[in-house]
PDB file of N, CA and C in Angstrom:
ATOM      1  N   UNK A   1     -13.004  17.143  -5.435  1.00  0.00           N
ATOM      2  CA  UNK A   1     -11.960  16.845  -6.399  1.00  0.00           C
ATOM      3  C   UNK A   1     -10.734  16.319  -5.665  1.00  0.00           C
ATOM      4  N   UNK A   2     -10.236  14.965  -6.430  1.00  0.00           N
ATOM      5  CA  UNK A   2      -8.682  14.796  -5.680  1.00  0.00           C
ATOM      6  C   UNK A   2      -7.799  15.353  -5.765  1.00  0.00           C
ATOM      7  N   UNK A   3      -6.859  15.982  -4.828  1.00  0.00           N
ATOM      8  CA  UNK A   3      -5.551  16.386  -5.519  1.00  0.00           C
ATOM      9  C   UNK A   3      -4.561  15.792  -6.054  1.00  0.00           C
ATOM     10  N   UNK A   4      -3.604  16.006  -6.384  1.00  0.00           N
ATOM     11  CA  UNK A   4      -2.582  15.200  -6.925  1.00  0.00           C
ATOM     12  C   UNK A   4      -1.568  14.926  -5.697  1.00  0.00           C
ATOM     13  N   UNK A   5      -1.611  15.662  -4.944  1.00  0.00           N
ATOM     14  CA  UNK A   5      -0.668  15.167  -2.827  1.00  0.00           C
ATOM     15  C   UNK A   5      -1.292  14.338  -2.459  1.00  0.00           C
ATOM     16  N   UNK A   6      -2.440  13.801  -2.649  1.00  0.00           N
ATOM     17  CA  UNK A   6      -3.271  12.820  -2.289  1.00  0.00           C
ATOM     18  C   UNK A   6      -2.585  11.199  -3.049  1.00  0.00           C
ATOM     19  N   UNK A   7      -2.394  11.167  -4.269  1.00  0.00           N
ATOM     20  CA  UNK A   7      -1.759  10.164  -4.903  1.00  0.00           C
ATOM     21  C   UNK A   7      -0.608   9.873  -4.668  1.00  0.00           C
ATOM     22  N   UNK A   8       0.748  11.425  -4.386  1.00  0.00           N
ATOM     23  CA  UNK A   8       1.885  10.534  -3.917  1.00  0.00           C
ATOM     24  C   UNK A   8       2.056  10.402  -2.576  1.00  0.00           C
ATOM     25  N   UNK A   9       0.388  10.834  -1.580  1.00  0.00           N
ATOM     26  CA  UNK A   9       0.691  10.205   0.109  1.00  0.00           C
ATOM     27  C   UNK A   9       0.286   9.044  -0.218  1.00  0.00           C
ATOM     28  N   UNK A  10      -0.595   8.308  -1.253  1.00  0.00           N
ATOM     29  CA  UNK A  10      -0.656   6.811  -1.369  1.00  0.00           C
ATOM     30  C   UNK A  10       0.446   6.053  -1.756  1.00  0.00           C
ATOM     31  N   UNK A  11       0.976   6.809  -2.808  1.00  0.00           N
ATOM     32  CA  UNK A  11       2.361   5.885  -3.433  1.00  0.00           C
ATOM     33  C   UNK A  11       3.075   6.186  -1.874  1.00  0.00           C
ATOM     34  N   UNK A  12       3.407   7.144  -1.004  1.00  0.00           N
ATOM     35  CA  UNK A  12       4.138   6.922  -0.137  1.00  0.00           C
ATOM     36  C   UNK A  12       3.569   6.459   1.666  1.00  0.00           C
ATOM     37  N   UNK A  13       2.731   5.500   1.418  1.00  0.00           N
ATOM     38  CA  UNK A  13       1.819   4.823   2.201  1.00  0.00           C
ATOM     39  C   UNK A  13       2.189   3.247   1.841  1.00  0.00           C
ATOM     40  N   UNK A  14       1.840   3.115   0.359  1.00  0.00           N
ATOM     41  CA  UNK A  14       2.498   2.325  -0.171  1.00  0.00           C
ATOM     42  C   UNK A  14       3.976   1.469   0.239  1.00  0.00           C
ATOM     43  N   UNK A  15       5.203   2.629  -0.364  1.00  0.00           N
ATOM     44  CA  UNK A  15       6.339   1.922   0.452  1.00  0.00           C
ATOM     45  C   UNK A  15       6.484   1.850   1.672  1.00  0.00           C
ATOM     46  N   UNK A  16       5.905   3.053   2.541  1.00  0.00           N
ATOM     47  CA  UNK A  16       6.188   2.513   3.706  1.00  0.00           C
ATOM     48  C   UNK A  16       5.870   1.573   4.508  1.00  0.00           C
ATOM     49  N   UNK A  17       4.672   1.100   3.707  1.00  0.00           N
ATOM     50  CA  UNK A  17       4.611  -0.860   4.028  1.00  0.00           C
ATOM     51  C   UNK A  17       4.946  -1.486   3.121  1.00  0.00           C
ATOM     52  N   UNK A  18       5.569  -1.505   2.370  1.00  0.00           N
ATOM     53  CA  UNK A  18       6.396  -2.265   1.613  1.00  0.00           C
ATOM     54  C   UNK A  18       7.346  -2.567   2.283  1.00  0.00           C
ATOM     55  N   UNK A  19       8.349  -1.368   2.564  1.00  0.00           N
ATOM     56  CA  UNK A  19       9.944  -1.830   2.889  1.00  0.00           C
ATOM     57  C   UNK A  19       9.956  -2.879   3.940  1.00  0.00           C
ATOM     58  N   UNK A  20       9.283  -2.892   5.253  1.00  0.00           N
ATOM     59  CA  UNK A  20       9.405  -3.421   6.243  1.00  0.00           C
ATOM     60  C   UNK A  20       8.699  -4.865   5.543  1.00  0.00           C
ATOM     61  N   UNK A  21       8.024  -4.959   4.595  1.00  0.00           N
ATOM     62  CA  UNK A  21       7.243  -6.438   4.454  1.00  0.00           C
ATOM     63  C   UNK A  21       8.653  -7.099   3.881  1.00  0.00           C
ATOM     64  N   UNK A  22       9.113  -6.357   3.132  1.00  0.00           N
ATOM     65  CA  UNK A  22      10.343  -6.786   2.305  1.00  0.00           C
ATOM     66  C   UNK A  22      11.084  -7.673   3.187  1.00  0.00           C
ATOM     67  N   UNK A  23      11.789  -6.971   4.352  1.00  0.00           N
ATOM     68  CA  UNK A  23      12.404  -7.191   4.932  1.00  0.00           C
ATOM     69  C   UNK A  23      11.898  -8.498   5.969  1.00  0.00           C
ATOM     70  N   UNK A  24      10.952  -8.357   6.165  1.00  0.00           N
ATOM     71  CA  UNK A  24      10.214  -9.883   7.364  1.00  0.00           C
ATOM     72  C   UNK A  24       9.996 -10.305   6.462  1.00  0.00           C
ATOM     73  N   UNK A  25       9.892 -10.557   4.730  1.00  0.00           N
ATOM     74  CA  UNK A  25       9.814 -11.892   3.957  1.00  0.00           C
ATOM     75  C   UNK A  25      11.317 -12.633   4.181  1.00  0.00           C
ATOM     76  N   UNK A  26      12.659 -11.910   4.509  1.00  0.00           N
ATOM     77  CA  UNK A  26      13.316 -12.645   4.871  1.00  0.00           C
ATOM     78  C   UNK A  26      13.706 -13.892   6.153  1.00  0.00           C
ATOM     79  N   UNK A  27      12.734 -12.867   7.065  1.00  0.00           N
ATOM     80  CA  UNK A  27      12.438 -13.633   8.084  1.00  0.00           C
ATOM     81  C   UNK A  27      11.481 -14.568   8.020  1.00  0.00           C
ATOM     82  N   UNK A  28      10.356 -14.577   8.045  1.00  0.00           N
ATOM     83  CA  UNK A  28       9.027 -15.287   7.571  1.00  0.00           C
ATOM     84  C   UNK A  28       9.033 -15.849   5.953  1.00  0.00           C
ATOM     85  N   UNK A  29       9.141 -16.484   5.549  1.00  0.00           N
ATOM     86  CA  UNK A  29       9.105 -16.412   3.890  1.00  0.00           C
ATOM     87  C   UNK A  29       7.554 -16.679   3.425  1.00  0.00           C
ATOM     88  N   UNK A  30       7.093 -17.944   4.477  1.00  0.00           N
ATOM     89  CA  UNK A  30       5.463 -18.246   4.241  1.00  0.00           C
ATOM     90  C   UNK A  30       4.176 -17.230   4.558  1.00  0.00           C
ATOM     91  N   UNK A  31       4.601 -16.101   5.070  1.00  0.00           N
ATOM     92  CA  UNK A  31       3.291 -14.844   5.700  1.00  0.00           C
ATOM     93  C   UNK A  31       3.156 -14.655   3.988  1.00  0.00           C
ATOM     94  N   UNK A  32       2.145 -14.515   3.737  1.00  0.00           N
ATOM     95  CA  UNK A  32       0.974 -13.780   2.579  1.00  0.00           C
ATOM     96  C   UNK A  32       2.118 -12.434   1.918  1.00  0.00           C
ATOM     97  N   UNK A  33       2.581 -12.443   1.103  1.00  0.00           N
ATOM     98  CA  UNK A  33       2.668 -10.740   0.230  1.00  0.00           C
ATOM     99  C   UNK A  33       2.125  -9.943   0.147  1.00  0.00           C
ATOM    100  N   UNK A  34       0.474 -10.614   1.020  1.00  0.00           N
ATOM    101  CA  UNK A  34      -0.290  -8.920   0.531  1.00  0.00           C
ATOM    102  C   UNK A  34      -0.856  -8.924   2.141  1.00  0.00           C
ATOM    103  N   UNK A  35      -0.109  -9.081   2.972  1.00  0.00           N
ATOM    104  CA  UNK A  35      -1.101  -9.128   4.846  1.00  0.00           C
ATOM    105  C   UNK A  35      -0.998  -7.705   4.607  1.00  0.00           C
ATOM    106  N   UNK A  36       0.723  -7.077   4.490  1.00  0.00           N
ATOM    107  CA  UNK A  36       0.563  -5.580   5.007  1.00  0.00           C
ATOM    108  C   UNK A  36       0.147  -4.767   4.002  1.00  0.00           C
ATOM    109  N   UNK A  37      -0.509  -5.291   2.990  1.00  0.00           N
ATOM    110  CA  UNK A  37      -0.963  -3.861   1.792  1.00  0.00           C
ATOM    111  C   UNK A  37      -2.711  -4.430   2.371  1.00  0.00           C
ATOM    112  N   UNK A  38      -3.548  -4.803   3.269  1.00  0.00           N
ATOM    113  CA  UNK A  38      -4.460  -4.863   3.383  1.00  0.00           C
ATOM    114  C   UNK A  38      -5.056  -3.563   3.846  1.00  0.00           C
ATOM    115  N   UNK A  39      -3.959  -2.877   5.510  1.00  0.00           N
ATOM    116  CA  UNK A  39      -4.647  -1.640   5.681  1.00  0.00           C
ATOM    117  C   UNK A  39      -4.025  -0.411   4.846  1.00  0.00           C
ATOM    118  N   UNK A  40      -3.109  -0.725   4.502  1.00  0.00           N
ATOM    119  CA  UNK A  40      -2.540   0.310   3.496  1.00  0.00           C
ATOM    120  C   UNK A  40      -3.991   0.941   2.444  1.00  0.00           C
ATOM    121  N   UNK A  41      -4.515   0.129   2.038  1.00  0.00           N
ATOM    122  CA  UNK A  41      -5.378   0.231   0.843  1.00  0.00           C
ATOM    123  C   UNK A  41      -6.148   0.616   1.503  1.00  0.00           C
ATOM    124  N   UNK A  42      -7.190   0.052   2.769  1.00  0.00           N
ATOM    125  CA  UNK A  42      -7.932   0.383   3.595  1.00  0.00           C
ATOM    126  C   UNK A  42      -7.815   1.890   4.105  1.00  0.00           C
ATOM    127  N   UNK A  43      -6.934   2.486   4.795  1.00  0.00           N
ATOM    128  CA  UNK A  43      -6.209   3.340   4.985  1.00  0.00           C
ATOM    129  C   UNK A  43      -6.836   4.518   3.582  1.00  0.00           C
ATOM    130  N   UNK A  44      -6.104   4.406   2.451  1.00  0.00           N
ATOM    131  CA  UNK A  44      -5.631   5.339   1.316  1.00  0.00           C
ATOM    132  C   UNK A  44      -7.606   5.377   1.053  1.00  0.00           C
ATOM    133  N   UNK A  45      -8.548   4.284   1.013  1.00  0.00           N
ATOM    134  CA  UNK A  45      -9.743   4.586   0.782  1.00  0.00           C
ATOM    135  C   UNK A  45     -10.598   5.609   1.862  1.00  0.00           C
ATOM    136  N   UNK A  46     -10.343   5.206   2.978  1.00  0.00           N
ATOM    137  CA  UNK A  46     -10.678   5.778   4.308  1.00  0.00           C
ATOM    138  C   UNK A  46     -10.152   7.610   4.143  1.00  0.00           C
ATOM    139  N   UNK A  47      -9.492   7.445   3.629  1.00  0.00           N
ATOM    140  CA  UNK A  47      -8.686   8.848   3.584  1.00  0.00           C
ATOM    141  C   UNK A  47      -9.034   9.675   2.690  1.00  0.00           C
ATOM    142  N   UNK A  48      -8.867   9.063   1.458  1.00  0.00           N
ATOM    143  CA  UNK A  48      -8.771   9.861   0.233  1.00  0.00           C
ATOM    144  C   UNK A  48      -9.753   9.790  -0.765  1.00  0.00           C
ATOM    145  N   UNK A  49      -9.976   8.327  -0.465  1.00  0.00           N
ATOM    146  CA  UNK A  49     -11.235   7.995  -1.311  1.00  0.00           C
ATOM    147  C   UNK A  49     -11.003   7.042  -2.004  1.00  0.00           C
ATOM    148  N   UNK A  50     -11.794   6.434  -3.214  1.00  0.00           N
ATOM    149  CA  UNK A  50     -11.515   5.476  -4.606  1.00  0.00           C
ATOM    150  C   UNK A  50     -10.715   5.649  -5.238  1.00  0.00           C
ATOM    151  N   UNK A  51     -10.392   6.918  -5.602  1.00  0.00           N
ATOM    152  CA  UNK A  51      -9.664   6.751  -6.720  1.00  0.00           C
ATOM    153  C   UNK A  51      -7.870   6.546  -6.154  1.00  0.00           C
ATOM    154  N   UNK A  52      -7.628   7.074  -5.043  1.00  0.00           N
ATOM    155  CA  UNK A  52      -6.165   6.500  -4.285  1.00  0.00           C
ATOM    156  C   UNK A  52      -6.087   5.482  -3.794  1.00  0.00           C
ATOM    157  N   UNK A  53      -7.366   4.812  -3.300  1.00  0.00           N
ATOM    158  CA  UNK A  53      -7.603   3.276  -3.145  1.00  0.00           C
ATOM    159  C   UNK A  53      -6.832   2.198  -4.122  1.00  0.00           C
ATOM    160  N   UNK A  54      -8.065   2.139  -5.276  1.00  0.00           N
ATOM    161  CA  UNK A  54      -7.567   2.032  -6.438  1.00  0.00           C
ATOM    162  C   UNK A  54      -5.998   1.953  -6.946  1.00  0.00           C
ATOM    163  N   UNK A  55      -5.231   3.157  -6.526  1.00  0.00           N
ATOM    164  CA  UNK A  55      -3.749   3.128  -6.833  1.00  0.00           C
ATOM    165  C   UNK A  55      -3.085   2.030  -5.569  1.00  0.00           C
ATOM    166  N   UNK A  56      -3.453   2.206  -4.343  1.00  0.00           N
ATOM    167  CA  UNK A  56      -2.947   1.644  -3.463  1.00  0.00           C
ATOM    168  C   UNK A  56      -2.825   0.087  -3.639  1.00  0.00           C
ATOM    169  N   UNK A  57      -3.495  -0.054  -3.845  1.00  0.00           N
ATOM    170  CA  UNK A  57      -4.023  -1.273  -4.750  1.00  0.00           C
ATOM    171  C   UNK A  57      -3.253  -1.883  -5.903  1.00  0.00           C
ATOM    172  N   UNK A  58      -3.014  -1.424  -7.156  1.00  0.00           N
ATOM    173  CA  UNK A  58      -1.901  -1.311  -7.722  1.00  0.00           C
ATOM    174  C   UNK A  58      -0.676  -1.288  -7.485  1.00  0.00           C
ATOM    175  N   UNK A  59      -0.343  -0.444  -6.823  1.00  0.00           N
ATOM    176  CA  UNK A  59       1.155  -0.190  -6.330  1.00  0.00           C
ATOM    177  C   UNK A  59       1.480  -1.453  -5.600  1.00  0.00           C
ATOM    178  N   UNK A  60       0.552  -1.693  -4.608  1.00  0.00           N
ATOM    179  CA  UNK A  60       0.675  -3.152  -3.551  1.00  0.00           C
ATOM    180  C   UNK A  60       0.897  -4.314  -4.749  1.00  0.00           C
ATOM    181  N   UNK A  61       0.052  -4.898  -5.347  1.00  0.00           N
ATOM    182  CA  UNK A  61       0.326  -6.081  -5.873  1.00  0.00           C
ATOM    183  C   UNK A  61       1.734  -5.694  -7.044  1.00  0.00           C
ATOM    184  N   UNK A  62       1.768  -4.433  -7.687  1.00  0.00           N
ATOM    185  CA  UNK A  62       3.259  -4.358  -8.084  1.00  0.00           C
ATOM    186  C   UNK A  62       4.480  -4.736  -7.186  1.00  0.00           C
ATOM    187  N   UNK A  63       4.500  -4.176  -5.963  1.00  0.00           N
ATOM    188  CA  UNK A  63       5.547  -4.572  -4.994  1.00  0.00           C
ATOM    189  C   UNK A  63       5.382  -5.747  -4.748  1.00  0.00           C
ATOM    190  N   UNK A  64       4.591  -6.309  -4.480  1.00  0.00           N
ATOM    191  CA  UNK A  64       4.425  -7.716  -4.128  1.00  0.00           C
ATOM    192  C   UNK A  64       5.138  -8.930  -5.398  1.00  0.00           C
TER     193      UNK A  64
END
């Protein structure tokens, strides 16, 4: 069974590659929106499984 600490270490897996992408889109403007939610998601599946995958996933193309 998943827990529910499992979903907000994804949501907070999530920003913490977010903020920094944020920030090198100012630098870089042409790098991809989604390079750094690739291992993020990778990561949250490896870890937790599908169903935080899944969110990681979500959350990424929302920030993006």
């Amino acid at each position: 069974m998943i827990k529910p600490r499992t979903f907000l270490l994804t949501i907070a897996l999530v920003l913490a590659v977010a903020i920094p992408r944020i920030g090198l889109g100012q630098i870089a403007p042409d790098i991809s929106p989604f390079t750094a939610s690739y291992p993020a998601v990778a990561l949250a599946g490896f870890l937790w499984g599908l169903g935080p995958a899944i969110l990681a996933l979500l959350c990424s193309t929302a920030v993006a």
